[in-house]
Protein backbone atom coordinates (compact mmCIF):
# COMPACT_ATOMS: atom_id res chain seq x y z
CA UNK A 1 32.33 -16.92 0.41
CA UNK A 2 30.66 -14.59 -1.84
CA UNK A 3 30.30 -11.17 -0.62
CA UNK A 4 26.72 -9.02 -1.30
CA UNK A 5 25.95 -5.57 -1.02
CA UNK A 6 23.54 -4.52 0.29
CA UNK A 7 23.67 -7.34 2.91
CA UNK A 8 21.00 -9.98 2.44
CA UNK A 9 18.19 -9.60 4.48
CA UNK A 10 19.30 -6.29 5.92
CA UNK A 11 16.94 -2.66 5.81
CA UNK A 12 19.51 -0.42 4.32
CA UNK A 13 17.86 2.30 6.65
CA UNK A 14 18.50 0.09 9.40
CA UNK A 15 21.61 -0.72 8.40
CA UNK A 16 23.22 2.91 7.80
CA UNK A 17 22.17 3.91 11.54
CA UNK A 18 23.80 1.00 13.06
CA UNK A 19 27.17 0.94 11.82
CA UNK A 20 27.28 1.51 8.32
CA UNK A 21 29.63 3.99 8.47
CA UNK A 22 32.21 1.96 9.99
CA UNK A 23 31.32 -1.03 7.65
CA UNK A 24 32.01 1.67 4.71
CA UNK A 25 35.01 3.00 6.55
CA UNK A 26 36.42 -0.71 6.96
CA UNK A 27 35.75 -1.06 2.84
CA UNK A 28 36.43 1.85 0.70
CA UNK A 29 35.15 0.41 -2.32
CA UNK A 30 31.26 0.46 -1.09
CA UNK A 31 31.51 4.23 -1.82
CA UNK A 32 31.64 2.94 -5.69
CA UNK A 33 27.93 1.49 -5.02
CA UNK A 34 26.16 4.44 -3.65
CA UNK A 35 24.76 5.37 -7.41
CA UNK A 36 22.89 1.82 -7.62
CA UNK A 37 19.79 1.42 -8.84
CA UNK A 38 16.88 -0.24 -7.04
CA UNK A 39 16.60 -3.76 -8.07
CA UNK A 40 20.27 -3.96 -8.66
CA UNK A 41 22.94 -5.94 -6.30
CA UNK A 42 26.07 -6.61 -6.19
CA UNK A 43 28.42 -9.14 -5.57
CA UNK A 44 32.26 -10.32 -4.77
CA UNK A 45 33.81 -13.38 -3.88
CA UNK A 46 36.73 -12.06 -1.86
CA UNK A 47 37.74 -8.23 -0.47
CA UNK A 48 40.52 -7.78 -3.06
CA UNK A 49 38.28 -8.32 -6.29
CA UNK A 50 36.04 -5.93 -7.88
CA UNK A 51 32.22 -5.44 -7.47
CA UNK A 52 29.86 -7.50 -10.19
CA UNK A 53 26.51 -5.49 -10.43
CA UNK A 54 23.49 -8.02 -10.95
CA UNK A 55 20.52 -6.50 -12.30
CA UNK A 56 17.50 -8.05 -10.82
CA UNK A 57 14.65 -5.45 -11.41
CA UNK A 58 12.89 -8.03 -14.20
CA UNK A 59 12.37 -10.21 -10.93
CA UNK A 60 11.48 -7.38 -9.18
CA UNK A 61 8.44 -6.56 -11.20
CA UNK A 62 7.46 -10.08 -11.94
CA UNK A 63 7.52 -10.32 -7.60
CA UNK A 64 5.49 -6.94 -7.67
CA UNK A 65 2.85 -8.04 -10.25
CA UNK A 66 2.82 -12.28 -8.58
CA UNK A 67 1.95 -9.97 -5.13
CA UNK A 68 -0.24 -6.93 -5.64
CA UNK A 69 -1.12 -8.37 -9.58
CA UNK A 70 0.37 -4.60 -11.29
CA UNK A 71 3.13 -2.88 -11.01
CA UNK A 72 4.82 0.72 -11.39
CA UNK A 73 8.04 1.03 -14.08
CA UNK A 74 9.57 4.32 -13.63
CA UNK A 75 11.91 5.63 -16.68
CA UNK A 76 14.05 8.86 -15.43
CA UNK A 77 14.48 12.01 -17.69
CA UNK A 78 17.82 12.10 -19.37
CA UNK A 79 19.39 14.72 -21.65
CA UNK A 80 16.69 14.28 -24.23
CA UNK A 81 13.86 12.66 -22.71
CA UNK A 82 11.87 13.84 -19.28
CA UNK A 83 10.77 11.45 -16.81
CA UNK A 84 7.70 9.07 -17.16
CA UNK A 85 6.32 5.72 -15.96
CA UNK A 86 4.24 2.69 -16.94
CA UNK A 87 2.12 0.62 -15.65
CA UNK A 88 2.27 -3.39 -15.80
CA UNK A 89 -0.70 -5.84 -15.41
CA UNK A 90 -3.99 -4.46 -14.92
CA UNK A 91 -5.46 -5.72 -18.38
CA UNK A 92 -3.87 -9.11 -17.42
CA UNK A 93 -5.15 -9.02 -13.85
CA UNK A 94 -7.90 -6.86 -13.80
CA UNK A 95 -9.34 -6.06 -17.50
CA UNK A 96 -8.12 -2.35 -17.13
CA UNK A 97 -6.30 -0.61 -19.91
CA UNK A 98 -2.63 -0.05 -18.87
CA UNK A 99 -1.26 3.67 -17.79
CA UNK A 100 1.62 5.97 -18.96
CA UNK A 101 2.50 8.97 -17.06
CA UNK A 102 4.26 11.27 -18.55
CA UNK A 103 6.07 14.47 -17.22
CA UNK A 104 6.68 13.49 -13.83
């Protein structure tokens, strides 16, 4: 049995209002998951082995730009950098030049 988190086909909203407390209470280790990124997941095949983090956010945007035909990458600010974001697939899809935002 391989173990996911967050669980598969759950709203994490959802989730955290009907029991997730006791869930995280029952398994310690989920507190070690609370910094992950969107379009990240994680995996285990038993309770007594670690977390695997699987980074699925190339998916992610190839779902968002298959769906709406563009999509939004966001880049945070770090020590040297600030914040910005790109946009994917409206030349492709729609003949538009692409957008950077910078600043945000």
């Amino acid at each position: 049995m391989v173990l996911s988190w967050p669980p598969k086909g759950t709203d994490s909203t959802l989730f955290r209002r009907c029991g997730g407390a006791r869930v995280v209470a029952e398994d310690p280790s989920l507190n070690s998951l609370s910094g992950m990124c969107h379009g990240h997941r994680t995996e285990r095949g038993s309770v007594s082995q670690p977390w695997t983090m699987i980074d699925e956010s190339d998916e992610f945007i190839a779902r968002r730009i298959r769906d709406t035909g563009w999509a939004v990458q966001l880049i945070p600010e770090d020590e040297e950098e600030p914040a910005f974001a790109y946009m994917i697939g409206l030349f492709r899809n729609y003949g538009h030049a692409e957008r950077i935002l910078f600043g945000l």
